[in-house]
C-alpha atoms as a PDB file:
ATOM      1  CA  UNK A   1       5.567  27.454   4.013  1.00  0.00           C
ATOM      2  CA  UNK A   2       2.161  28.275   3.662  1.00  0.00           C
ATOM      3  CA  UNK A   3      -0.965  26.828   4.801  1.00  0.00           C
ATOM      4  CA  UNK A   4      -2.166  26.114   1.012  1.00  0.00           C
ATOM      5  CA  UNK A   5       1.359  24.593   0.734  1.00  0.00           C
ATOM      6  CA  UNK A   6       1.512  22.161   3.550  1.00  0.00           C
ATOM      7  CA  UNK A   7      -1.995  20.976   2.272  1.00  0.00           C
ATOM      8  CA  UNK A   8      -0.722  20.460  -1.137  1.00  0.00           C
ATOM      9  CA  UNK A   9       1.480  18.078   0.065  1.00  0.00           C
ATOM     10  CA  UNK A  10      -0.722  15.781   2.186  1.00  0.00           C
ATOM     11  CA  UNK A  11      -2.115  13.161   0.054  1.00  0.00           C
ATOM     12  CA  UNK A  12      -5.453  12.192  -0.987  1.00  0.00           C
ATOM     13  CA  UNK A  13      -6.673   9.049   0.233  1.00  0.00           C
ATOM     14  CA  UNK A  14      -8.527   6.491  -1.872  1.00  0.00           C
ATOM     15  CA  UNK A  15     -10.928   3.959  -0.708  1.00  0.00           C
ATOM     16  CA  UNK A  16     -10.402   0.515  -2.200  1.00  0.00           C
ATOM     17  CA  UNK A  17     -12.023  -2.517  -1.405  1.00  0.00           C
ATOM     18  CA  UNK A  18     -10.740  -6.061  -2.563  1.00  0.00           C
ATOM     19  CA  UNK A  19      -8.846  -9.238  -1.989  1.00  0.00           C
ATOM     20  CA  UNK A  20      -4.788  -9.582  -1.899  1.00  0.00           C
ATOM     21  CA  UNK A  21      -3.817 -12.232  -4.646  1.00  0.00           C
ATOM     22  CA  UNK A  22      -0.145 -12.121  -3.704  1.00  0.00           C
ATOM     23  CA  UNK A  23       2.940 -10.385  -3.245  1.00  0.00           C
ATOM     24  CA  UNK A  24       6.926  -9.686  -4.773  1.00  0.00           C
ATOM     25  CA  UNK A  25       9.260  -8.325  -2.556  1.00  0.00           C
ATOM     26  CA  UNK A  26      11.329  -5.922  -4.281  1.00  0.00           C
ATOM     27  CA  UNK A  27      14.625  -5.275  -3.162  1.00  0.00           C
ATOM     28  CA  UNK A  28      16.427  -1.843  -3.761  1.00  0.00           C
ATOM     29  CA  UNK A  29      19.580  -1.367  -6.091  1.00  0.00           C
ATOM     30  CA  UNK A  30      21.805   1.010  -7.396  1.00  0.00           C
ATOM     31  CA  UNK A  31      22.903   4.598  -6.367  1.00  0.00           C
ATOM     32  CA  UNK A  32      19.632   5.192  -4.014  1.00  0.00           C
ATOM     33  CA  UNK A  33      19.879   6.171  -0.531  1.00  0.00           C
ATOM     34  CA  UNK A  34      17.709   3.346   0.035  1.00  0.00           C
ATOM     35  CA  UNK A  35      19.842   0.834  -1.530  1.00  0.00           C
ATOM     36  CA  UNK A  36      19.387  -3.186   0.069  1.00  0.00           C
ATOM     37  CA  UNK A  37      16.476  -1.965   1.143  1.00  0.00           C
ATOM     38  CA  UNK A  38      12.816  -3.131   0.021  1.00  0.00           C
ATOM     39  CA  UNK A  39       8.984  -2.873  -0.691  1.00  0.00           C
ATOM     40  CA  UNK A  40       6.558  -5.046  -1.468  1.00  0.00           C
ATOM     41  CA  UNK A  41       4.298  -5.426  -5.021  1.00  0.00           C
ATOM     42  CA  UNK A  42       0.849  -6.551  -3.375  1.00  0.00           C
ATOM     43  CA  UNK A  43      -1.081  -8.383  -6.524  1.00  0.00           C
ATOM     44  CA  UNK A  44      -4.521  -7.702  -5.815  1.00  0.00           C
ATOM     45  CA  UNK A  45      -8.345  -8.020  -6.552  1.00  0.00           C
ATOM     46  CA  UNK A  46      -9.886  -4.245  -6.027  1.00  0.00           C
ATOM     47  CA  UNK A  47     -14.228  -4.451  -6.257  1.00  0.00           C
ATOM     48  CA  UNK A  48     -14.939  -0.704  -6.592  1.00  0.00           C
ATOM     49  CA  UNK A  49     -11.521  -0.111  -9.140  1.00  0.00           C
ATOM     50  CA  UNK A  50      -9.516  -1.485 -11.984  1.00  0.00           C
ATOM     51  CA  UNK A  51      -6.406  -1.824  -9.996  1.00  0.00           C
ATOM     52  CA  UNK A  52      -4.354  -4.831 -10.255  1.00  0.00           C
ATOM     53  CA  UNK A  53      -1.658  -3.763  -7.863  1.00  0.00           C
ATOM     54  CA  UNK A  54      -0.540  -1.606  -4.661  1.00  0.00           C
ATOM     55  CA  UNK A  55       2.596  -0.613  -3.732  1.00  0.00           C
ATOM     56  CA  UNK A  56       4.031  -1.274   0.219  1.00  0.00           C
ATOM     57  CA  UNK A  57       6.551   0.535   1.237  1.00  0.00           C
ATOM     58  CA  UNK A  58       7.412   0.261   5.253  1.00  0.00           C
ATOM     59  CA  UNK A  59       7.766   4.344   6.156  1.00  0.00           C
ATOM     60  CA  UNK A  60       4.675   4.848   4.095  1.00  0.00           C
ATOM     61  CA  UNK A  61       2.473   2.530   6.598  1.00  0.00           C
ATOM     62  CA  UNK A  62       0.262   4.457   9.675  1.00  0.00           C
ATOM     63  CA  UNK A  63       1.300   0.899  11.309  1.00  0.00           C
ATOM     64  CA  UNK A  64       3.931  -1.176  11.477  1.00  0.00           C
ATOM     65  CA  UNK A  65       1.411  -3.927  12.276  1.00  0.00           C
ATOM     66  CA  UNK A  66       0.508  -3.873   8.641  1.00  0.00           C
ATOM     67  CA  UNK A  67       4.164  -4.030   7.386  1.00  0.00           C
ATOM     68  CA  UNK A  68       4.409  -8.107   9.772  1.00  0.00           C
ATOM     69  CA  UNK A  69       1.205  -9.130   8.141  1.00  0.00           C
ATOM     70  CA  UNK A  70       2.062  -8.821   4.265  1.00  0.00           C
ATOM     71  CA  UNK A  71       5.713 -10.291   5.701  1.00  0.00           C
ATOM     72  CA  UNK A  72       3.817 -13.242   7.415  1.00  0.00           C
ATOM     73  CA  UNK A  73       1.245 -13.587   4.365  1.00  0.00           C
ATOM     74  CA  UNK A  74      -1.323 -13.048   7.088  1.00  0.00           C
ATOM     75  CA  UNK A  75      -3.385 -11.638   4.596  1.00  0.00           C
ATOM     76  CA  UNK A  76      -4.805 -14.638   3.193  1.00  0.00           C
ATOM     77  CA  UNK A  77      -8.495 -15.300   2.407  1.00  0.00           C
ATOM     78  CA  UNK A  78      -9.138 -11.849   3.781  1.00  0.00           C
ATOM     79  CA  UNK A  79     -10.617  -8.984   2.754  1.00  0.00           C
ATOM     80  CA  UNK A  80      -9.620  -4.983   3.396  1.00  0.00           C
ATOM     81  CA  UNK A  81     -10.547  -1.876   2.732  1.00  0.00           C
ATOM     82  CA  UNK A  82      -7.284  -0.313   1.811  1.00  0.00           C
ATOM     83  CA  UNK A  83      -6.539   3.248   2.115  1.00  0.00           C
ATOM     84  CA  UNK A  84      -4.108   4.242  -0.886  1.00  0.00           C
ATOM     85  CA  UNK A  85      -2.921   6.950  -2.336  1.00  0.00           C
ATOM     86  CA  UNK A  86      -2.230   7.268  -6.063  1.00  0.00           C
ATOM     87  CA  UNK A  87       1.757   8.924  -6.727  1.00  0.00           C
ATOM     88  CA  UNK A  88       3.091   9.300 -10.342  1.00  0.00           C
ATOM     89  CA  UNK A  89       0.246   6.091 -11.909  1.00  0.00           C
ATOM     90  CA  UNK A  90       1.016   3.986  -8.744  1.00  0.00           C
ATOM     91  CA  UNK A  91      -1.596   3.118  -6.086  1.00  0.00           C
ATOM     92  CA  UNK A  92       0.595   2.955  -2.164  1.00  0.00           C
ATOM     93  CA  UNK A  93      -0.512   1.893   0.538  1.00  0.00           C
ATOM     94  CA  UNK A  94      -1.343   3.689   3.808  1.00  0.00           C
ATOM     95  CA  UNK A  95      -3.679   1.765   5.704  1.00  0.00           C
ATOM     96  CA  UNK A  96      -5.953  -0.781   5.544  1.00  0.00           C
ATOM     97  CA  UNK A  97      -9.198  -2.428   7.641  1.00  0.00           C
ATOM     98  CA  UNK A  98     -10.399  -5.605   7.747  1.00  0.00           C
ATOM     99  CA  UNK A  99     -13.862  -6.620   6.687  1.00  0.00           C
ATOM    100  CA  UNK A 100     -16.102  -9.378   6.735  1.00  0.00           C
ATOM    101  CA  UNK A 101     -15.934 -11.288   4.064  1.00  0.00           C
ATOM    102  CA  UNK A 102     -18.930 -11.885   1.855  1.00  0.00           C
END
């Protein structure tokens, strides 16, 4: 693989700053190899985008800190800057920081 291919394939991270609203655990079916399995639907309020939701999945996640605090709704009157990045019209979750709220 080349060097233009191997950065091809690292995504581009977005910025977003909001609010989460809520979330939907999703649970896997079907044929998939990650059948029983699950992610998480975060409903959110995004200040610098029109984005209304983000997309957790647990191997996606730079921590698995973040994974315990959307399980524990830790996330409550908070506010983040989320790092996402956007696959097939979905926003995912990488990251996120915690900032002051205003």
């Amino acid at each position: 693989m080349t060097e233009v291919q191997k950065q091809a394939r690292i995504p581009k991270l977005h910025e977003l700053i909001g609010r989460i609203r809520g979330k939907e655990k999703v649970t896997i079916y079907g044929e998939s190899k990650w059948k029983g399995t699950y992610w998480y639907r975060l409903e959110v309020n995004i200040e610098n985008k029109n984005i209304g939701q983000i997309k957790v999945f647990k191997d996606r996640l730079e921590t698995e800190k973040i994974w315990k605090a959307i399980e524990d709704a830790e996330y409550v009157d908070k506010r983040y800057l989320f790092f996402c990045s956007s696959f097939m019209g979905s926003w995912q979750l990488n990251n996120w920081k915690e900032l002051k709220n205003e």
